[in-house]
C-alpha atoms as a PDB file:
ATOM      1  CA  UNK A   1      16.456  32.481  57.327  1.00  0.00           C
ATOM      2  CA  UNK A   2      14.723  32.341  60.378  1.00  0.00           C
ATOM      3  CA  UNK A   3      13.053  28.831  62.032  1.00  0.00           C
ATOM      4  CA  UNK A   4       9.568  29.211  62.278  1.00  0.00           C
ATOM      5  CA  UNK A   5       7.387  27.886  65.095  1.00  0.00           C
ATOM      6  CA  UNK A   6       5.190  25.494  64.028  1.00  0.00           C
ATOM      7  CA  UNK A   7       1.792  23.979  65.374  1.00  0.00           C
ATOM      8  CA  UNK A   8       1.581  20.064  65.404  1.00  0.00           C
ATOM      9  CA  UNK A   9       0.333  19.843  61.582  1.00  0.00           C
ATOM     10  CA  UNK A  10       3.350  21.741  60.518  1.00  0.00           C
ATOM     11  CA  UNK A  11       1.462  24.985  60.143  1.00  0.00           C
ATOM     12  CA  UNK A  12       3.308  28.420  60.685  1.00  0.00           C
ATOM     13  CA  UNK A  13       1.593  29.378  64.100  1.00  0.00           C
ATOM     14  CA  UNK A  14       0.189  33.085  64.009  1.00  0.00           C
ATOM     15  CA  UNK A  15      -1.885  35.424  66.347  1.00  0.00           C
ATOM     16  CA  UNK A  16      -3.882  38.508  65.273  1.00  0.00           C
ATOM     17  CA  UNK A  17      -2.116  41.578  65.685  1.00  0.00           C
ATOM     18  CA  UNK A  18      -4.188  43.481  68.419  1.00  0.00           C
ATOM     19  CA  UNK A  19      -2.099  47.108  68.601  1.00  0.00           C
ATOM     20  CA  UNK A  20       0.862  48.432  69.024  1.00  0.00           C
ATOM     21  CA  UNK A  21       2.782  51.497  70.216  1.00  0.00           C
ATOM     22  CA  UNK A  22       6.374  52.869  69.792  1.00  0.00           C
ATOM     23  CA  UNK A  23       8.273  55.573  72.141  1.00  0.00           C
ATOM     24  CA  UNK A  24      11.635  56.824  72.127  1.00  0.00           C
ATOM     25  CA  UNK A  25      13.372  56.167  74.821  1.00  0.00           C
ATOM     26  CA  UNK A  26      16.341  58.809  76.939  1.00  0.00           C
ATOM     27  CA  UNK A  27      15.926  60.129  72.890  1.00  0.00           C
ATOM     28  CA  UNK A  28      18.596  57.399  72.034  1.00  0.00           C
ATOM     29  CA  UNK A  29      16.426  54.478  71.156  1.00  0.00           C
ATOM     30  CA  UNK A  30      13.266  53.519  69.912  1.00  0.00           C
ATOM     31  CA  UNK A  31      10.776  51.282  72.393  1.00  0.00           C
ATOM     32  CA  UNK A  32       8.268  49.177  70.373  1.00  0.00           C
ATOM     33  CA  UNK A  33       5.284  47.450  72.120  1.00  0.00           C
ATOM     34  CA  UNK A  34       3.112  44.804  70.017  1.00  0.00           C
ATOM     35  CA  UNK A  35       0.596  43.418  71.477  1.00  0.00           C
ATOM     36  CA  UNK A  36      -1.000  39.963  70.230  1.00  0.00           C
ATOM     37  CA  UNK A  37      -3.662  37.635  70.968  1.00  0.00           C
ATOM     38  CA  UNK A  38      -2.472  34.471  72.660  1.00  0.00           C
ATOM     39  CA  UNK A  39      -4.757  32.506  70.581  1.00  0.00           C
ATOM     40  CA  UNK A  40      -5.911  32.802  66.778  1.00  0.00           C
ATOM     41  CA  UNK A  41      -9.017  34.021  68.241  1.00  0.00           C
ATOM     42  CA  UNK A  42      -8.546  38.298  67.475  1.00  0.00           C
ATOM     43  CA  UNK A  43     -10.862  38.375  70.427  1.00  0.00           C
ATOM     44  CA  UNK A  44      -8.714  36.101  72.810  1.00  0.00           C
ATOM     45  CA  UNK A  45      -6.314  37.021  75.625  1.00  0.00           C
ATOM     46  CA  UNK A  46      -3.705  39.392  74.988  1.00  0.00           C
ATOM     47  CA  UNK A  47       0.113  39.483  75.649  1.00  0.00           C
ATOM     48  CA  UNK A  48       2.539  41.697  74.968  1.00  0.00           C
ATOM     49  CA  UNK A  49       6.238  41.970  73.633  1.00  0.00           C
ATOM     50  CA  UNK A  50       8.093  44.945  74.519  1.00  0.00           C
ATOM     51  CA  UNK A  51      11.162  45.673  72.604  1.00  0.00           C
ATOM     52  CA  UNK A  52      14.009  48.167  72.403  1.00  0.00           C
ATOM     53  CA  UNK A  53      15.313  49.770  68.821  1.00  0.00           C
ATOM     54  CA  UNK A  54      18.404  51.440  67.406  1.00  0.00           C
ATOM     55  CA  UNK A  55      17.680  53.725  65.007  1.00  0.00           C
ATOM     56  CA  UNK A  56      18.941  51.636  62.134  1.00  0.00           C
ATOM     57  CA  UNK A  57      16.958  48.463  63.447  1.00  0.00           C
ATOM     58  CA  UNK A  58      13.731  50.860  63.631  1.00  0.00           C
ATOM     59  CA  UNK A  59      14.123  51.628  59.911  1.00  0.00           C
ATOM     60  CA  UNK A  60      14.946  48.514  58.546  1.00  0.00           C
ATOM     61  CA  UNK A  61      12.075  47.000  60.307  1.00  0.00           C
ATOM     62  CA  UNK A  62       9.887  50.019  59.049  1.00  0.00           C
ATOM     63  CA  UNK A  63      11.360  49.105  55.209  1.00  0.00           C
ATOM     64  CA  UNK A  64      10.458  45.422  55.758  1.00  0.00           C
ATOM     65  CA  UNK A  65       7.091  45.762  56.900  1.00  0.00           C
ATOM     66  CA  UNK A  66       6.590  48.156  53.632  1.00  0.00           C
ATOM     67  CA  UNK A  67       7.892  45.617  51.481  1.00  0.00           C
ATOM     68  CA  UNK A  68       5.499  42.781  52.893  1.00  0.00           C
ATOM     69  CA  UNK A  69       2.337  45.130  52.820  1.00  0.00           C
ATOM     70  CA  UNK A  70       3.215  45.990  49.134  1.00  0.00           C
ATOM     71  CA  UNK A  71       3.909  42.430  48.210  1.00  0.00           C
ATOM     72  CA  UNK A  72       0.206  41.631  50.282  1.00  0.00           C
ATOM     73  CA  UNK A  73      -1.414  44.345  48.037  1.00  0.00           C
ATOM     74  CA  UNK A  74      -0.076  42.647  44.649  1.00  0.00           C
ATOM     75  CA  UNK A  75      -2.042  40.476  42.935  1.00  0.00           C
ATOM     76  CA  UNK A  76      -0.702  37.415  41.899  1.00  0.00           C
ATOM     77  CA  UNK A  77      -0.162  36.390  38.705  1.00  0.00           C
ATOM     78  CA  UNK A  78      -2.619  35.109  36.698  1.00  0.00           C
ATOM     79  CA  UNK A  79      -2.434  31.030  36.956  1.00  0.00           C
ATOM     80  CA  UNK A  80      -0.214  31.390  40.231  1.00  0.00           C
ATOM     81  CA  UNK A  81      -1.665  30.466  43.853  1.00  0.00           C
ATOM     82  CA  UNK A  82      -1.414  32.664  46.552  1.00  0.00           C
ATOM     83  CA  UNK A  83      -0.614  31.340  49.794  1.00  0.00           C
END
């Protein structure tokens, strides 16, 4: 499992998602661009992390992220906390 970054409180640190774009690249590879804000402000400055893909990386990646948006969209059980 992967080590989180962490603020000074111990809190997972997080920036907004502010776009992204994806390109293939000499058609052998996949190029994926996210761009974030720098701060937890959505409105704050913006950087950028540019990032090359195998096919197999791109779909697992695309599998993941459907996972975690179908997990987002299921409400938890009744008595149980979400985070």
């Amino acid at each position: 499992m992967a080590v989180w970054d962490r603020d000074e409180g111990g809190l997972i640190m997080l920036r907004p998602l502010a776009g992204y774009e994806t390109a293939v690249v000499a058609e052998s590879a996949g190029a994926l661009r996210i761009e974030h804000s720098t701060t937890p402000d959505p409105a704050g400055p913006r950087d950028a992390l540019q990032l090359i893909l195998t096919s197999a990386q791109a779909k697992t990646l695309a599998g993941a992220l459907l996972r975690m948006a179908e997990q987002i969209e299921r409400p938890a059980p009744p008595g149980v906390l979400a985070n």
